[in-house]
PDB file of N, CA and C in Angstrom:
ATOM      1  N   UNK A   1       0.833  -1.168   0.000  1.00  0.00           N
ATOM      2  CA  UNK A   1       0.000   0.000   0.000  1.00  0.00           C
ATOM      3  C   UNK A   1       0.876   1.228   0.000  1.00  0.00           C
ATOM      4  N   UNK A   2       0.285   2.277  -0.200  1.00  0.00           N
ATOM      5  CA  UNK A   2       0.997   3.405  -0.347  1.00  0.00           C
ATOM      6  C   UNK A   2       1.228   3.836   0.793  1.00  0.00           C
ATOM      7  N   UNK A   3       1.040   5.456   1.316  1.00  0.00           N
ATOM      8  CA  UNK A   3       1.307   6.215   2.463  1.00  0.00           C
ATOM      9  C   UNK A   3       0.303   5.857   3.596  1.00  0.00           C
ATOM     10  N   UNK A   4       0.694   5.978   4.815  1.00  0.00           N
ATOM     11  CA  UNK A   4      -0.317   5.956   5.770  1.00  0.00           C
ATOM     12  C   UNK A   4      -0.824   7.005   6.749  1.00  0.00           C
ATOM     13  N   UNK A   5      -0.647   7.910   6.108  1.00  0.00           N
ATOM     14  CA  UNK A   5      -0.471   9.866   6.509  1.00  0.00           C
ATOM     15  C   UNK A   5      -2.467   9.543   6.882  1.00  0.00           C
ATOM     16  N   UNK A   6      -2.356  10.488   7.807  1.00  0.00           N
ATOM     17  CA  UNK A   6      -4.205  10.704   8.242  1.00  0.00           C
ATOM     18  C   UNK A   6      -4.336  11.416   6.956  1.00  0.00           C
ATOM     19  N   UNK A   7      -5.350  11.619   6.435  1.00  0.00           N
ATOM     20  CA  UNK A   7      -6.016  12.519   5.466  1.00  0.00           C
ATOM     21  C   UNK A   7      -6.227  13.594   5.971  1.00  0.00           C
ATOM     22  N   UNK A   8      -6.764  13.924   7.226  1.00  0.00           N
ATOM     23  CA  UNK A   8      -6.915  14.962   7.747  1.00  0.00           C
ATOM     24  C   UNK A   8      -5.736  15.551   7.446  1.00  0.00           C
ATOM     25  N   UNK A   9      -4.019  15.445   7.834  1.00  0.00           N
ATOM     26  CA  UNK A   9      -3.410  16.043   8.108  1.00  0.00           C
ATOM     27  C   UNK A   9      -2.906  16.381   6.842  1.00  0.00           C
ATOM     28  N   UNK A  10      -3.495  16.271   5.981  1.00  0.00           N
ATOM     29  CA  UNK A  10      -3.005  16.907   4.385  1.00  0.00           C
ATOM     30  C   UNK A  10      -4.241  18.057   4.329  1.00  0.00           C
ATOM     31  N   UNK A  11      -3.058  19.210   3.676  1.00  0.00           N
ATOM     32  CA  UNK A  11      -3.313  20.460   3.630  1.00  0.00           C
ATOM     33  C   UNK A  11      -4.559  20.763   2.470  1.00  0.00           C
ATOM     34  N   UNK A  12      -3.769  19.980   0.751  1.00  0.00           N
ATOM     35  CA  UNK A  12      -4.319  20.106  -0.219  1.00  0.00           C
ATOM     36  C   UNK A  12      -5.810  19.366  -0.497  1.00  0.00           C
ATOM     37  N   UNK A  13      -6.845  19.934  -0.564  1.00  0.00           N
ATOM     38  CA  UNK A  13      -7.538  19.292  -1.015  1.00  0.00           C
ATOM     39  C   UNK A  13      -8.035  18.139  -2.040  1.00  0.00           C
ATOM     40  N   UNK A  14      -7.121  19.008  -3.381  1.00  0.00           N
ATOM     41  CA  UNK A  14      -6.985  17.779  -3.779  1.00  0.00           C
ATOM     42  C   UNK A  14      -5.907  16.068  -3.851  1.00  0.00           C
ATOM     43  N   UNK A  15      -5.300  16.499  -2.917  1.00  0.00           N
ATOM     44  CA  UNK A  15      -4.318  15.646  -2.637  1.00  0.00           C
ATOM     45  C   UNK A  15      -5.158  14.591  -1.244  1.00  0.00           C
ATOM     46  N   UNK A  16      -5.633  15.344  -0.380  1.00  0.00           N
ATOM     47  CA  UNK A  16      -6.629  14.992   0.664  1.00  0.00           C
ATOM     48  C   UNK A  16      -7.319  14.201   0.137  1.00  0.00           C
ATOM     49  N   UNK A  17      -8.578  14.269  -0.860  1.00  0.00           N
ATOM     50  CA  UNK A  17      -8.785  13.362  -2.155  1.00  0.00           C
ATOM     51  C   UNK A  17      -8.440  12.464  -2.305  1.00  0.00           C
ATOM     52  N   UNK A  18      -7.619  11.958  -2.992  1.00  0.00           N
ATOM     53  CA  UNK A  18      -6.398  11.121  -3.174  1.00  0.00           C
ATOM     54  C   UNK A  18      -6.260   9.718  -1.596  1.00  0.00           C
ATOM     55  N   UNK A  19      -5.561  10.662  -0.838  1.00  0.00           N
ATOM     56  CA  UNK A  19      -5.727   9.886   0.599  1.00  0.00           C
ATOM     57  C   UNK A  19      -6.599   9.238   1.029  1.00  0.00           C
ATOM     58  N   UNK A  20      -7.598   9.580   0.957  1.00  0.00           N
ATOM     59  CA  UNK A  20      -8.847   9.241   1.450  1.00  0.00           C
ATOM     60  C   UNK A  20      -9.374   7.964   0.531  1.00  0.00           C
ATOM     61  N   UNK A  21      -9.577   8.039  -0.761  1.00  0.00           N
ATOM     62  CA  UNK A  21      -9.513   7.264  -1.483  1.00  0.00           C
ATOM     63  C   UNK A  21      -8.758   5.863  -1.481  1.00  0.00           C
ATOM     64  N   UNK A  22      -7.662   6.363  -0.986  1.00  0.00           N
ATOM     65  CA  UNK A  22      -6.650   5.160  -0.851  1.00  0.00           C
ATOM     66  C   UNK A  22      -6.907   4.375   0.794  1.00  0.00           C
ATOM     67  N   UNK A  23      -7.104   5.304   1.854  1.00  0.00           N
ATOM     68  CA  UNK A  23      -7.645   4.527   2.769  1.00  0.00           C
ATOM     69  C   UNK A  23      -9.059   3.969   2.579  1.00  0.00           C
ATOM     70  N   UNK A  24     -10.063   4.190   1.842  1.00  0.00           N
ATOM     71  CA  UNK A  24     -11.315   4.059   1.612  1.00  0.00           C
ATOM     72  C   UNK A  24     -11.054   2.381   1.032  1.00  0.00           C
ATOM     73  N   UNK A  25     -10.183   2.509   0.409  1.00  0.00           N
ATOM     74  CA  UNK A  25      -9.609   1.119  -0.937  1.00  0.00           C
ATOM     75  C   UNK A  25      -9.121   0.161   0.147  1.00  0.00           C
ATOM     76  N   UNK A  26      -7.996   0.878   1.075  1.00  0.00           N
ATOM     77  CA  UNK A  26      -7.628  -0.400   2.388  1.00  0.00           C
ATOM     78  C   UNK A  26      -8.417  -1.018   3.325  1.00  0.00           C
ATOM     79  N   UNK A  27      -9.633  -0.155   3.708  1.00  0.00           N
ATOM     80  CA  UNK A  27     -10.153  -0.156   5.214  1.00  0.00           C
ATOM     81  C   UNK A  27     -11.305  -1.496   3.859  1.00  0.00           C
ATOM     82  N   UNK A  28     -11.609  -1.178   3.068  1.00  0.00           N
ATOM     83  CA  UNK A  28     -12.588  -2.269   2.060  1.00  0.00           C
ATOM     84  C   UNK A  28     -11.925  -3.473   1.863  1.00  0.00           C
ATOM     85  N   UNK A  29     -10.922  -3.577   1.937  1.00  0.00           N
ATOM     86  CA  UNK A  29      -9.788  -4.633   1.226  1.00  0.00           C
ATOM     87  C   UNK A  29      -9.968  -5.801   2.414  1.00  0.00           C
ATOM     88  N   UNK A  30      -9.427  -4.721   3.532  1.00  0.00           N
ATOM     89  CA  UNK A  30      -9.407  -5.475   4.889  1.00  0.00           C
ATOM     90  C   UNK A  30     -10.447  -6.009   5.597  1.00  0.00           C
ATOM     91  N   UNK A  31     -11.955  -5.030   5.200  1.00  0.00           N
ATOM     92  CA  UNK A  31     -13.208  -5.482   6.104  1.00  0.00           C
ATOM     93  C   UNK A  31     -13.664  -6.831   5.366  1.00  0.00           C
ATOM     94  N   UNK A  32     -13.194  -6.892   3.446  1.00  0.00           N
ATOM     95  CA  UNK A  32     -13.695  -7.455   2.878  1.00  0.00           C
ATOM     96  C   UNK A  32     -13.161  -9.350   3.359  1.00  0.00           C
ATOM     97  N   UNK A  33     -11.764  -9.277   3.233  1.00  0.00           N
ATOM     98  CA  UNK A  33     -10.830 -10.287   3.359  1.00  0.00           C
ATOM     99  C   UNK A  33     -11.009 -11.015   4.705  1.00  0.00           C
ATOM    100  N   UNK A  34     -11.170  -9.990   6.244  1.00  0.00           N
ATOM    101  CA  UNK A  34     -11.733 -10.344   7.461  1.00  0.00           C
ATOM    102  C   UNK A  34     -13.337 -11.099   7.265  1.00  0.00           C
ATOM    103  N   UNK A  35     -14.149 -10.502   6.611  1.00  0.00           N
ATOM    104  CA  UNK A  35     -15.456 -11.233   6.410  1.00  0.00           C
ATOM    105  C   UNK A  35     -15.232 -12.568   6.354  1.00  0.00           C
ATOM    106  N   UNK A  36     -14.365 -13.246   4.643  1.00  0.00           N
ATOM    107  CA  UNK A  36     -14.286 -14.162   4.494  1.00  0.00           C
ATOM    108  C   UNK A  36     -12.858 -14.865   5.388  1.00  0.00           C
ATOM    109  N   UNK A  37     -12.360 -14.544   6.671  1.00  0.00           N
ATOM    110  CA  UNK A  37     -11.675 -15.027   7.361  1.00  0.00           C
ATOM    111  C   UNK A  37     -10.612 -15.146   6.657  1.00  0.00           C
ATOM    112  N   UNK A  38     -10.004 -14.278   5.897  1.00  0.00           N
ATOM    113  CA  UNK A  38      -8.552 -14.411   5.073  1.00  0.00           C
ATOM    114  C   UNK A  38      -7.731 -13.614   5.802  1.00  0.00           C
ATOM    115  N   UNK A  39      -6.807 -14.415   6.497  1.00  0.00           N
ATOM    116  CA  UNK A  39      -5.662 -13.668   7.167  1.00  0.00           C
ATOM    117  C   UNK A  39      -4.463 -13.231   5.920  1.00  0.00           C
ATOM    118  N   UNK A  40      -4.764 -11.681   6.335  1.00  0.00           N
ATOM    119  CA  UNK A  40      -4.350 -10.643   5.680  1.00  0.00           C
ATOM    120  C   UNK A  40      -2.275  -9.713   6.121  1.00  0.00           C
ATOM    121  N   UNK A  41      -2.147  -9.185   5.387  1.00  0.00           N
ATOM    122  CA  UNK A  41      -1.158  -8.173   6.092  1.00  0.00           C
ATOM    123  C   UNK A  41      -0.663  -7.102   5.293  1.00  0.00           C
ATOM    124  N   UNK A  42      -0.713  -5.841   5.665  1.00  0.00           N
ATOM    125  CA  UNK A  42      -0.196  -4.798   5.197  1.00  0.00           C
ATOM    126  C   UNK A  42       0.895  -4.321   4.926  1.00  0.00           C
ATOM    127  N   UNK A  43       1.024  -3.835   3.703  1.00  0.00           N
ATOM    128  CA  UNK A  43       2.852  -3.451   3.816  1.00  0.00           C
ATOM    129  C   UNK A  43       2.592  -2.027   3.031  1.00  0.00           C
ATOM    130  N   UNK A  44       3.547  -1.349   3.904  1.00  0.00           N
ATOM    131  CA  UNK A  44       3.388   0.009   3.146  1.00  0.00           C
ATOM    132  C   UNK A  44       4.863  -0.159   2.038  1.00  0.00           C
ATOM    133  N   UNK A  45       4.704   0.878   1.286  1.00  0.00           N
ATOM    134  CA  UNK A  45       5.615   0.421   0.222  1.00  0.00           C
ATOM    135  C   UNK A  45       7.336   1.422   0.967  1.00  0.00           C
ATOM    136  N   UNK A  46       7.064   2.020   1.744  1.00  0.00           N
ATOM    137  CA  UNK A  46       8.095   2.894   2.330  1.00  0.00           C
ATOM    138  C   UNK A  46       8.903   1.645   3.357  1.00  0.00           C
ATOM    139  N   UNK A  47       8.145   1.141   4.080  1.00  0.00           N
ATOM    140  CA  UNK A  47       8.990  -0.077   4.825  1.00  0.00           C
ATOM    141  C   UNK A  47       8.983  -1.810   3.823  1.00  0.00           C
ATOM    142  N   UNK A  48       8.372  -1.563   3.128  1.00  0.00           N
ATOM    143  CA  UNK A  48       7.748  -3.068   2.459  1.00  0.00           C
ATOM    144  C   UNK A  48       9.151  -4.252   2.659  1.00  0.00           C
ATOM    145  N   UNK A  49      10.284  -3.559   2.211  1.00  0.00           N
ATOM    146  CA  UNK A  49      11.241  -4.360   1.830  1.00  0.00           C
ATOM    147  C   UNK A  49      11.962  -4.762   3.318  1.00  0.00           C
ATOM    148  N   UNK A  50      12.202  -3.878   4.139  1.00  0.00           N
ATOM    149  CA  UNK A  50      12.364  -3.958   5.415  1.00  0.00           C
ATOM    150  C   UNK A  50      11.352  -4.883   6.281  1.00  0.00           C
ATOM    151  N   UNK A  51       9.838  -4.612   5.964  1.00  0.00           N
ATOM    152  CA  UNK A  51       9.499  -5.969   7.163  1.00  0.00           C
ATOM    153  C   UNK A  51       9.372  -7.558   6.696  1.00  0.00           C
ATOM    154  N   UNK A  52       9.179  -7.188   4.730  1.00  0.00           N
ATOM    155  CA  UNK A  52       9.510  -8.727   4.188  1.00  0.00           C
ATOM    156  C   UNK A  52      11.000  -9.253   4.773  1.00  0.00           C
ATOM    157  N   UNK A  53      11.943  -8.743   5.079  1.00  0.00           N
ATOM    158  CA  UNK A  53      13.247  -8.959   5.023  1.00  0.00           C
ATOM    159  C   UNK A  53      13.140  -9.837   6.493  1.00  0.00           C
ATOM    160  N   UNK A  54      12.560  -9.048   7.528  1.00  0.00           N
ATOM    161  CA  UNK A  54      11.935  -9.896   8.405  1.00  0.00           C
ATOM    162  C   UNK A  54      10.929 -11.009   8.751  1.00  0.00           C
ATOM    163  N   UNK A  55      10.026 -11.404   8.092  1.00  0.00           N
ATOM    164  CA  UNK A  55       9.128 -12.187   7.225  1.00  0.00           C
ATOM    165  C   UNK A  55      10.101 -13.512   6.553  1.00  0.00           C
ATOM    166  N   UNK A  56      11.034 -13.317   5.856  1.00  0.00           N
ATOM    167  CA  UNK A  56      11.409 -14.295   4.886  1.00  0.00           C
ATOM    168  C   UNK A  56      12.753 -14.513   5.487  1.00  0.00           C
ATOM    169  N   UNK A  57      12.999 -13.651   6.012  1.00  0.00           N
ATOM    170  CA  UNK A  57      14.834 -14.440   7.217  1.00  0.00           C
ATOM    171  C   UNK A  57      15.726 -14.259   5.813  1.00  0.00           C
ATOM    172  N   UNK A  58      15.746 -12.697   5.205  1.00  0.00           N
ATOM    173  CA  UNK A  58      16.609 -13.039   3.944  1.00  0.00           C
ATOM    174  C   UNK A  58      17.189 -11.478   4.298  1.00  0.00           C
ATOM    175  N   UNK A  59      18.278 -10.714   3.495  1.00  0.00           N
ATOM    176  CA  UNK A  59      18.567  -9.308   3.832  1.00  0.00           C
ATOM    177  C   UNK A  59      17.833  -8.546   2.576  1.00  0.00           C
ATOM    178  N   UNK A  60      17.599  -7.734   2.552  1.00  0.00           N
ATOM    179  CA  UNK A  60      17.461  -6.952   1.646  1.00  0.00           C
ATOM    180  C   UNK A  60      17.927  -6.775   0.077  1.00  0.00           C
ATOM    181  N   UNK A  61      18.836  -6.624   0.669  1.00  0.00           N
ATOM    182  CA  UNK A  61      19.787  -6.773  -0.662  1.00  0.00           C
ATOM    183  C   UNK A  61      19.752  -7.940  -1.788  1.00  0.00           C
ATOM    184  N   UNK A  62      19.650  -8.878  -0.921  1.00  0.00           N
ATOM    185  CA  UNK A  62      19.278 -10.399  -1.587  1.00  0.00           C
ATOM    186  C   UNK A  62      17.883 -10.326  -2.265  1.00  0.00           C
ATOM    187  N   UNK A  63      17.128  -9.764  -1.248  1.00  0.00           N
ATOM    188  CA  UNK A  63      15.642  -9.818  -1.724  1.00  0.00           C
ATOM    189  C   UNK A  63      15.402  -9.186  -2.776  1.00  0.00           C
ATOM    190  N   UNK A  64      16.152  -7.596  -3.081  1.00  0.00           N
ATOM    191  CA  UNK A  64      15.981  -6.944  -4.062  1.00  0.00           C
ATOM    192  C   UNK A  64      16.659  -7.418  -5.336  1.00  0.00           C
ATOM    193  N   UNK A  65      17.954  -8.240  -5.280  1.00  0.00           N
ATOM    194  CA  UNK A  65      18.012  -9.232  -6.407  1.00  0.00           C
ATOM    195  C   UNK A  65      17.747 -10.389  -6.789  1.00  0.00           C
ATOM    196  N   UNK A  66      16.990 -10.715  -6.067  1.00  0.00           N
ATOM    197  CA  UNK A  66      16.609 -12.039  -6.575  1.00  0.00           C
ATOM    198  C   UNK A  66      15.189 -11.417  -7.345  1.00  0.00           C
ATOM    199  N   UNK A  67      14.096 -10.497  -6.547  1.00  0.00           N
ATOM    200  CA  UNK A  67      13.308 -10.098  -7.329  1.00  0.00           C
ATOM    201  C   UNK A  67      14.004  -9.731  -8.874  1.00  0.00           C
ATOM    202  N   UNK A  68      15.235  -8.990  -8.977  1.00  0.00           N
ATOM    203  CA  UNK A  68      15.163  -8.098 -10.450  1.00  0.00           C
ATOM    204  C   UNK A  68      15.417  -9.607 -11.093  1.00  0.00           C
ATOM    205  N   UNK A  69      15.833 -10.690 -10.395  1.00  0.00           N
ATOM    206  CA  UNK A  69      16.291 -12.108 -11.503  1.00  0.00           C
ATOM    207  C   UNK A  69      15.495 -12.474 -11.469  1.00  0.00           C
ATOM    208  N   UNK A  70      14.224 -12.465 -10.935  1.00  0.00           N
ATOM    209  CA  UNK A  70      12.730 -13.255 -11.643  1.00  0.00           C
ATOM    210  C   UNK A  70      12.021 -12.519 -12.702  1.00  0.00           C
ATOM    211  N   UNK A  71      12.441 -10.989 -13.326  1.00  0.00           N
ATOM    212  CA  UNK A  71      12.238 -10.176 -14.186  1.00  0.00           C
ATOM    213  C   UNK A  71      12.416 -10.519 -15.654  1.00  0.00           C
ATOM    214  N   UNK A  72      13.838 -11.740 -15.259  1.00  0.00           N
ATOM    215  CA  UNK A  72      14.678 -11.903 -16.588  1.00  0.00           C
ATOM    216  C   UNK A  72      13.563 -13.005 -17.600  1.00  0.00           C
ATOM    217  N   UNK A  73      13.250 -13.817 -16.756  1.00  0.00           N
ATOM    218  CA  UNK A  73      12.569 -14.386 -17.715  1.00  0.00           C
ATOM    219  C   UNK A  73      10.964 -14.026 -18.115  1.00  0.00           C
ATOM    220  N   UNK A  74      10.103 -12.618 -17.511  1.00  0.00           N
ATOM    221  CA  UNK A  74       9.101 -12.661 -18.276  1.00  0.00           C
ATOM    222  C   UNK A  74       8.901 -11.676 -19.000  1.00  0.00           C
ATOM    223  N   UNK A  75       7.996 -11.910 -20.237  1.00  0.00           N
ATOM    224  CA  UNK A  75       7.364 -11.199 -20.804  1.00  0.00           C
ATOM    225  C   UNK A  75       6.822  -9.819 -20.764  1.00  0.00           C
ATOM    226  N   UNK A  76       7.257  -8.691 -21.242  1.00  0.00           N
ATOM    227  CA  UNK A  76       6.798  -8.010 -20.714  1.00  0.00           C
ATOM    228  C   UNK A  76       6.903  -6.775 -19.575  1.00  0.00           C
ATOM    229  N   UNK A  77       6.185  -5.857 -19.298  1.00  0.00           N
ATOM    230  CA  UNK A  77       7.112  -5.179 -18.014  1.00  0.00           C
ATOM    231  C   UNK A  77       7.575  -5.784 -16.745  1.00  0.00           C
ATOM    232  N   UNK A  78       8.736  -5.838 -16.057  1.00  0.00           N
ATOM    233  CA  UNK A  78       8.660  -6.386 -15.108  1.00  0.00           C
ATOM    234  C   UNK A  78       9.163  -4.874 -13.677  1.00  0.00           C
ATOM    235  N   UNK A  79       8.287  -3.914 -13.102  1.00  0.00           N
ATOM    236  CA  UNK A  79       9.188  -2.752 -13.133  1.00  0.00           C
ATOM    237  C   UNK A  79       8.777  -3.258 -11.555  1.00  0.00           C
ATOM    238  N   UNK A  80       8.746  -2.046 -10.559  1.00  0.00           N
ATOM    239  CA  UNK A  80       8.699  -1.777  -9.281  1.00  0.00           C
ATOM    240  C   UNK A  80       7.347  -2.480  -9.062  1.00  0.00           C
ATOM    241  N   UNK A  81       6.174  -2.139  -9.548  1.00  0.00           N
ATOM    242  CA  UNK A  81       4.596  -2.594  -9.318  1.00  0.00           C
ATOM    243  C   UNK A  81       4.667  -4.529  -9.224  1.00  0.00           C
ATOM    244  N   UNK A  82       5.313  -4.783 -10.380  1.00  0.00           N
ATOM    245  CA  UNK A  82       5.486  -6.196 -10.330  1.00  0.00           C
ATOM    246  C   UNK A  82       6.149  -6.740  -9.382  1.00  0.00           C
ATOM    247  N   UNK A  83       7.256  -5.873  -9.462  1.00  0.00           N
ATOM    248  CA  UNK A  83       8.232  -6.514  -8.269  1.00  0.00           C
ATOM    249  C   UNK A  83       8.070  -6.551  -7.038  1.00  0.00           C
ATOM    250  N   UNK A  84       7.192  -5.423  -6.383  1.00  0.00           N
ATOM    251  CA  UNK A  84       6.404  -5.379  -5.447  1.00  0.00           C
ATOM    252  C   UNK A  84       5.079  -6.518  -5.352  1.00  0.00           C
ATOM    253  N   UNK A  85       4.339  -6.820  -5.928  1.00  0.00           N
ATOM    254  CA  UNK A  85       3.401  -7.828  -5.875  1.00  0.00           C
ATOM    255  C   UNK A  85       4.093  -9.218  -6.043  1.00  0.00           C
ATOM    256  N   UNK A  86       5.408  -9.489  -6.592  1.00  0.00           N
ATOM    257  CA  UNK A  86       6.029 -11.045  -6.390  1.00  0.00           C
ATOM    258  C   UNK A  86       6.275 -10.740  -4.669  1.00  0.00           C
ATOM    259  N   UNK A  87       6.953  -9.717  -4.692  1.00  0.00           N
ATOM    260  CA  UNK A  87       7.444  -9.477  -2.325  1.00  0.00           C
ATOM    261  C   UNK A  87       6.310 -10.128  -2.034  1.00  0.00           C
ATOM    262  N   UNK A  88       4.793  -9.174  -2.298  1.00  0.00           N
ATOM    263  CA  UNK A  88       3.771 -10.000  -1.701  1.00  0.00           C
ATOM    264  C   UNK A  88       3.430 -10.872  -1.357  1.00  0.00           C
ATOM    265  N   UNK A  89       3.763 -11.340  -2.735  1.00  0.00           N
ATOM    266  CA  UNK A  89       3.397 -13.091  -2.893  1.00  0.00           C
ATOM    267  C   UNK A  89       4.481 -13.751  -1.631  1.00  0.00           C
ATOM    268  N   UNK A  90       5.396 -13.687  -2.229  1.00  0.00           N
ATOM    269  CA  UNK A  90       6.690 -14.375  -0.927  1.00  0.00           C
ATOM    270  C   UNK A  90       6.658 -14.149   0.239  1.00  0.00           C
ATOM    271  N   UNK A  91       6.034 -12.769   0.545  1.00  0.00           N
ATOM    272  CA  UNK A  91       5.303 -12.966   1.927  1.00  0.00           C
ATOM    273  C   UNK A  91       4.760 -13.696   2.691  1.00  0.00           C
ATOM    274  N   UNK A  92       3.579 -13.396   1.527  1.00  0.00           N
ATOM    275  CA  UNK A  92       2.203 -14.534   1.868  1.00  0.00           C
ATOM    276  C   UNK A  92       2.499 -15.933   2.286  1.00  0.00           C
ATOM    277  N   UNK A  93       3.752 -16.492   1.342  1.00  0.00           N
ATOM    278  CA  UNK A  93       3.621 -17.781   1.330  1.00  0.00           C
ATOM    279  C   UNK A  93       4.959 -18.308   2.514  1.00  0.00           C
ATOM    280  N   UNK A  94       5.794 -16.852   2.757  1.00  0.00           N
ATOM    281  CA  UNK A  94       6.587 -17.248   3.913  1.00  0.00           C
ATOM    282  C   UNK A  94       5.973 -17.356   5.289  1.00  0.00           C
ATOM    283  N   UNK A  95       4.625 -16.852   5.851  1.00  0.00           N
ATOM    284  CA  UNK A  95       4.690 -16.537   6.708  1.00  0.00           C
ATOM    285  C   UNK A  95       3.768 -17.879   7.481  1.00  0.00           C
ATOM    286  N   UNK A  96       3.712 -18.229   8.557  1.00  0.00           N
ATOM    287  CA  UNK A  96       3.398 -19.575   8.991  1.00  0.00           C
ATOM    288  C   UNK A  96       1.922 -19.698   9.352  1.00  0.00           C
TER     289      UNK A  96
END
């Protein structure tokens, strides 16, 4: 996920906008996933790599190349968005 700033505490309206929207998208994600009893977890994209790193018992550094070497073989873009949703995945499937 993106930032986790209150909305309130943004000045711009239309940026406030924006925020709100994006918590509107999490707080749905989460009520939705809790309904059907899907244990969930959040990662903001500012720490993401830091608490996977804790999550998967790997350093960083490793993590961030091994992601760009799963890039090599597909099709297609493989940029930050992707590479961020494989972390996910390895999350998901590291955690017990």
């Amino acid at each position: 996920m993106g930032s986790l700033i209150d909305p309130a505490a943004i000045h711009s309206p239309h940026i406030r906008a924006h925020a709100m929207e994006g918590q509107l998208f999490r707080t749905t994600l989460e009520d939705g996933l809790r309904a059907l009893d899907v244990r969930s977890t959040m990662l903001a994209e500012k720490t993401v790599f830091e608490k996977a790193s804790d999550v998967i018992h790997s350093g960083v550094p490793i993590l961030t190349r091994t992601l760009a070497d799963l890039g090599h073989g597909v099709a297609g873009p493989w940029r930050a968005d992707e590479k961020l949703a494989a972390l996910a995945a390895w999350v998901a499937v590291s955690q017990n």
